[in-house]
Structure formats: C-alpha cells, structure tokens
Protein backbone atom coordinates (compact mmCIF):
# COMPACT_ATOMS: atom_id res chain seq x y z
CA UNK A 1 5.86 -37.40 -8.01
CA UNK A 2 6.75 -33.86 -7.84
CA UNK A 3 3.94 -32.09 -5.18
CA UNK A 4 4.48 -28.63 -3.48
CA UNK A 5 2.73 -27.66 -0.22
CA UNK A 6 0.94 -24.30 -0.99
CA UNK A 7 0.40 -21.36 2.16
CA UNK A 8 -2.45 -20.28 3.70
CA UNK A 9 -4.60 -18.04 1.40
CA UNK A 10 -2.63 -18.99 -1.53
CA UNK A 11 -4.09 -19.46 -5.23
CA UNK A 12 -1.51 -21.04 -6.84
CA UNK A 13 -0.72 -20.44 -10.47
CA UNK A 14 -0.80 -23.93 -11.72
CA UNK A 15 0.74 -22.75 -15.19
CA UNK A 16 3.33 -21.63 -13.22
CA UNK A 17 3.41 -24.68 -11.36
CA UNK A 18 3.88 -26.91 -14.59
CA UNK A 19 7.43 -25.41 -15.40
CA UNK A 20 8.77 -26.78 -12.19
CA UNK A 21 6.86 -30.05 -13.07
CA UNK A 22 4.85 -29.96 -10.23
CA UNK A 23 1.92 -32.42 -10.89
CA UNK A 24 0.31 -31.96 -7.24
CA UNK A 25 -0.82 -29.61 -4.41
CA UNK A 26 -1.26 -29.89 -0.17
CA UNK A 27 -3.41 -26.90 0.06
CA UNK A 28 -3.42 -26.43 4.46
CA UNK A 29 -6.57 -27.68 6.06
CA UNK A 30 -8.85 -25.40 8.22
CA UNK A 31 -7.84 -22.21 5.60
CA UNK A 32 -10.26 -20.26 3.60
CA UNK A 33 -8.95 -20.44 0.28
CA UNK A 34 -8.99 -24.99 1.13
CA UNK A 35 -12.07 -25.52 0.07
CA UNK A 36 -14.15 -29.04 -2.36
CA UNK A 37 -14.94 -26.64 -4.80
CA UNK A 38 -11.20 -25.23 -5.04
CA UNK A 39 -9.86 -28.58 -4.96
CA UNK A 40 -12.26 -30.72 -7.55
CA UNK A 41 -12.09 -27.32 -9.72
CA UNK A 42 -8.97 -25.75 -9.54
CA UNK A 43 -6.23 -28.44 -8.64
CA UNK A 44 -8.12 -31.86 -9.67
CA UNK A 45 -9.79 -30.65 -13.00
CA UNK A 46 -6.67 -29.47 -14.12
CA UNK A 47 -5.08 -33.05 -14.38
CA UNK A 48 -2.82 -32.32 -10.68
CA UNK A 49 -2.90 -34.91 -8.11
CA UNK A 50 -4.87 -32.93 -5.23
CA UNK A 51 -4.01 -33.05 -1.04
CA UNK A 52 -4.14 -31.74 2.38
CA UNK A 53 -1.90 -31.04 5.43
CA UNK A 54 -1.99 -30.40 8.98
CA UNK A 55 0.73 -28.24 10.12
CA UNK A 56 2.42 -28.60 13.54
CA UNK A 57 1.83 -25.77 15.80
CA UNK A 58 -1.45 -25.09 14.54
CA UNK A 59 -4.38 -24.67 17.06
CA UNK A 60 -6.09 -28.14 16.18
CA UNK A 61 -2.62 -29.28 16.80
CA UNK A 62 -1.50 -27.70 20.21
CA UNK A 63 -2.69 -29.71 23.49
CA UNK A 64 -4.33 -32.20 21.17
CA UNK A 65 -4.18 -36.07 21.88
CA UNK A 66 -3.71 -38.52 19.19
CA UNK A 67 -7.20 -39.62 19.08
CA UNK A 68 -8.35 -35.49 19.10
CA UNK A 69 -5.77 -34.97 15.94
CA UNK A 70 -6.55 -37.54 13.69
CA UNK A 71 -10.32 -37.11 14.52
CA UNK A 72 -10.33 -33.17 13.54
CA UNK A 73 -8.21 -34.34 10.36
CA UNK A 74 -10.60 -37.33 9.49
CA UNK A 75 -13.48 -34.62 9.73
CA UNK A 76 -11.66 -32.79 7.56
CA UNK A 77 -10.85 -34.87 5.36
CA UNK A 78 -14.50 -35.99 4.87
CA UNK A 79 -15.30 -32.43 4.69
CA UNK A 80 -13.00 -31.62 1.58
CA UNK A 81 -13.39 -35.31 0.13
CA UNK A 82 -12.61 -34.85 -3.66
CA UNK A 83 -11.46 -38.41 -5.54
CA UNK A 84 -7.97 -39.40 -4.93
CA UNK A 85 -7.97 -36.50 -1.74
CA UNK A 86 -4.41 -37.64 -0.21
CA UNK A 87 -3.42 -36.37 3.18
CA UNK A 88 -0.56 -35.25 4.86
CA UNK A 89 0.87 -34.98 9.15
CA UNK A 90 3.60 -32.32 9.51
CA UNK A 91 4.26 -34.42 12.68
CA UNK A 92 7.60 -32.99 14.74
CA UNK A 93 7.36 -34.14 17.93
CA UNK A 94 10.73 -36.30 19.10
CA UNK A 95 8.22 -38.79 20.37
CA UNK A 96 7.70 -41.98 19.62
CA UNK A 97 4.69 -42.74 21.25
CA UNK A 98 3.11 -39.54 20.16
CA UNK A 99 3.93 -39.95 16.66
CA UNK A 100 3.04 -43.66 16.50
CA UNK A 101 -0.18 -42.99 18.45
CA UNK A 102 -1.40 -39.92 15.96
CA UNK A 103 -0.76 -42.46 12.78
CA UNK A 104 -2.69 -45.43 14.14
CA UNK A 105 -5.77 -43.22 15.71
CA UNK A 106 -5.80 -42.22 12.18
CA UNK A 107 -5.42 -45.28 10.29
CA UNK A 108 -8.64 -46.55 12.51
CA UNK A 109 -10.48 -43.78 11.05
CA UNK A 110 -9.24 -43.67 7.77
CA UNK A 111 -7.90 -47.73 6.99
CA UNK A 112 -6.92 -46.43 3.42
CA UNK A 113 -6.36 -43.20 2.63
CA UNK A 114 -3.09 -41.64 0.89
CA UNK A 115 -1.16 -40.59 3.63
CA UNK A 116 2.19 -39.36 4.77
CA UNK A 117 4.15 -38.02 7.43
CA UNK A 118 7.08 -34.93 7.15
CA UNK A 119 9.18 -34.73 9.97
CA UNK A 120 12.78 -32.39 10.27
CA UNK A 121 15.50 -34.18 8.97
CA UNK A 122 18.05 -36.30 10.62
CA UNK A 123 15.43 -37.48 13.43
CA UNK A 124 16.61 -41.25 12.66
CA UNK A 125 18.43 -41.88 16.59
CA UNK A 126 14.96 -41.20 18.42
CA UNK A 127 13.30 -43.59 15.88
CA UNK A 128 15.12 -46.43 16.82
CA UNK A 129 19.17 -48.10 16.41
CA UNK A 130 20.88 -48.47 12.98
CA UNK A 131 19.39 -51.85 12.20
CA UNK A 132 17.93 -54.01 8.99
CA UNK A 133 14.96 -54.03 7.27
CA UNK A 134 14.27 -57.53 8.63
CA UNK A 135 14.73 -56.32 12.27
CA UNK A 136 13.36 -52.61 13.06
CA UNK A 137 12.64 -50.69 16.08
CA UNK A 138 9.42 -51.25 17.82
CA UNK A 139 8.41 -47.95 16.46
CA UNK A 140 9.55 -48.52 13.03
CA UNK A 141 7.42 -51.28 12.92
CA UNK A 142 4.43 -49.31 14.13
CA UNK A 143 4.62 -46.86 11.25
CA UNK A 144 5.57 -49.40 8.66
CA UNK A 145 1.87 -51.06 10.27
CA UNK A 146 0.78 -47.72 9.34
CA UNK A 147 1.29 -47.65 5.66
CA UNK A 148 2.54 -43.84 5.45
CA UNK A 149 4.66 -42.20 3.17
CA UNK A 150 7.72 -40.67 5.24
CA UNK A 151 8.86 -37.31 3.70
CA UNK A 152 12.26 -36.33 5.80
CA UNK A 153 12.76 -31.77 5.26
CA UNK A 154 15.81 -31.45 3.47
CA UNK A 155 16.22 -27.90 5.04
CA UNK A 156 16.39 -26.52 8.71
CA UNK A 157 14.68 -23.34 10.21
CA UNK A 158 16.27 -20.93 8.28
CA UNK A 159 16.27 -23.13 5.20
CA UNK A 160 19.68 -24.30 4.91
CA UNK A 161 19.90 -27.24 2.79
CA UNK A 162 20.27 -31.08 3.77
CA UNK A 163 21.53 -33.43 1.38
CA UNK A 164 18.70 -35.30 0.58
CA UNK A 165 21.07 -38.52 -0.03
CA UNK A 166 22.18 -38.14 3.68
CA UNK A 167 18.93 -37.34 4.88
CA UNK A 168 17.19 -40.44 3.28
CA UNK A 169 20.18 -42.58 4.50
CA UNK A 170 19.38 -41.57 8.02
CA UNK A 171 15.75 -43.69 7.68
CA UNK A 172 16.79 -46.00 5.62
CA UNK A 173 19.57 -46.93 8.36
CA UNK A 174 16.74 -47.36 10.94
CA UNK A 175 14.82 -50.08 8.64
CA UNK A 176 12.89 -47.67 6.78
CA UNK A 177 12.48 -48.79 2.67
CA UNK A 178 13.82 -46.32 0.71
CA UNK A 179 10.32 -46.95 -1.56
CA UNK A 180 8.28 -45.36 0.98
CA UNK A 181 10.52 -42.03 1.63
CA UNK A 182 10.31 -38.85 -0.36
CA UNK A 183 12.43 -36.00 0.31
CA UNK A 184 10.61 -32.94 1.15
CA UNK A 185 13.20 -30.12 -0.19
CA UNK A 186 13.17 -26.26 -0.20
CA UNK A 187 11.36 -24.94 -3.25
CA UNK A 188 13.46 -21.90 -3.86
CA UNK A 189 16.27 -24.57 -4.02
CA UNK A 190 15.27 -27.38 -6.23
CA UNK A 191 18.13 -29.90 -7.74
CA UNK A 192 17.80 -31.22 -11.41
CA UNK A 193 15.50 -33.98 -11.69
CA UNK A 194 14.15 -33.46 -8.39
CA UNK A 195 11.37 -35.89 -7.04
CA UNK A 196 9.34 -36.02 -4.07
CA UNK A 197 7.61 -32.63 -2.09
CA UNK A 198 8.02 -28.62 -2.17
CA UNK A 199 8.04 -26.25 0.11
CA UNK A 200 5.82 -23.81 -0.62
CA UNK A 201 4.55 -22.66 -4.52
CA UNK A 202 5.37 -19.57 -2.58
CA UNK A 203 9.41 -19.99 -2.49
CA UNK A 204 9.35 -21.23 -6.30
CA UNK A 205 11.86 -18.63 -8.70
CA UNK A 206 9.98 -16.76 -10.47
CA UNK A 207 11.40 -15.36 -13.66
C-alpha cells in the first residue's frame, strides 16, 4: 500500500505518481477539483486505489460535534461514492472522548467502509498506559471496536522527520496491532521500500 494525500485543487500526474509506486490517492473532500467523475475517471480507471480525507481545521471541522463530523463526511462520502471509495479522519485532537466519539458516530453511519485515522506522532501517553494487546486502554478498545486503520505522521510542523520504527512502537506499546498501523511519512522524504501514506503528490522530487 503506497497512497499519497493530494492538495486542494491538485490534478495529480499519476505517471508521475507510478515512479514513486504510489498505487492510491486521498483527494480532500469539499474541494473543487474532488469530484465522482474525477475519481471513477481519473484515479479509479487508471488501476489506483481511490479515497477521501477530512482535514482538521477545516470549516466542517471547527465547532463540529462528533455526530455533525461524521454526518457531513457520510454525506460526502455518498456524494463522491465510486467502488472501493475509502475514507480518511485527519483527527488531532488530544482527546479521547472526542476522537472515540467522531469514529463510532461514523461507524453507525457507515458500518463498513475503508477507513482510517492520521493523528501527529508520538500521541501514544493520552491514548492510554504501555500495556498488552490482551489488556488495552478503554479507548484503545473503542477504536479497535471501530475497525480503523491508524496512520501515526512521521514528521512535525515544519516537517522534520520521525522514525517511523519509533513512531509505530509508540501504538503498538499502547495495545495497538502493528497490522492495523501505517506510517504516514513526508513525501519529499521517502525511505527505500517505503509502505503506508504520503504527504502530499505535491512534496514528491521531481526530476
């Protein structure tokens, strides 16, 4: 699984695309360029795996409750529906409750849908004590109920790299499986045989 996250207004180069291996794309909801047409056409007929994301911050975000979120995403969703549509929460509150909340309003709405969930890196100690698989954190549990990919950033504001080894370590010390967490890295800083998500077709070297 190599997917990149692509900007608002961006038409990405797929052929471009291909020589990082990247075999899907998160185009952002709510943006012009996002639409069934682009997706089924453009992204899906091409042989790429084809998503969406919400990004925190945004206005359907801000002031929103759980319920509010993942009801303006499931219309969304429904809106852009091409086969295999996956969807993804840039979700960064430090809040349990919040978090937990947004994923199972969602998962009401939508009991089977692709989805995952990129938070910063190194969030683990608000998540819940280092632990075991066999005994999480109440909220562990609650996403794991959830079914959700988890996709830690392997970069900070400015884009400094994370290790992802470190940064997967500090889930999979909480009780998370390490099956069900992809590194999100920086995509003007890719590592040999990379796997997971990209941010954004934007940052990719160009020759």
């Amino acid at each position: 699984m190599r997917y990149v996250w692509t900007d608002a207004g961006d038409d990405p180069d797929v052929t471009h695309g291909d020589t990082f291996g990247i075999n899907g794309y998160f185009m952002p909801m709510f943006d012009s360029v996002t639409t069934k047409a682009y997706l089924r056409d453009e992204i899906a007929a091409k042989g790429h795996a084809v998503g969406i994301y919400i990004g925190h911050g945004w206005p359907q975000y801000v002031g929103k409750t759980p319920a509010q979120i993942a009801a303006v995403v499931s219309a969304e969703y429904a809106r852009l529906f091409v086969p295999g549509l996956k969807v993804q929460f840039n979700l960064e509150e430090h809040d349990p409750e919040f978090v937990a909340s947004v994923l199972e309003e969602w998962r009401k709405l939508r009991p089977v849908t692709n989805t995952s969930w990129t938070m910063e890196g190194m969030q683990g100690g608000w998540m819940g004590p280092v632990t075991t698989f066999v005994d999480p954190s109440h909220f562990v549990q609650r996403i794991l109920e959830c079914r959700v990919r988890l996709c830690p950033q392997c970069f900070i504001g400015n884009m400094a790299r994370r290790e992802s080894d470190v940064v997967l370590r500090d889930l999979t010390r909480r009780g998370f499986p390490e099956h069900i967490i992809s590194p999100f890295y920086d995509a003007a800083n890719l590592g040999v045989g990379w796997d997971g998500f990209a941010f954004t077709f934007g940052r990719l070297p160009r020759p």
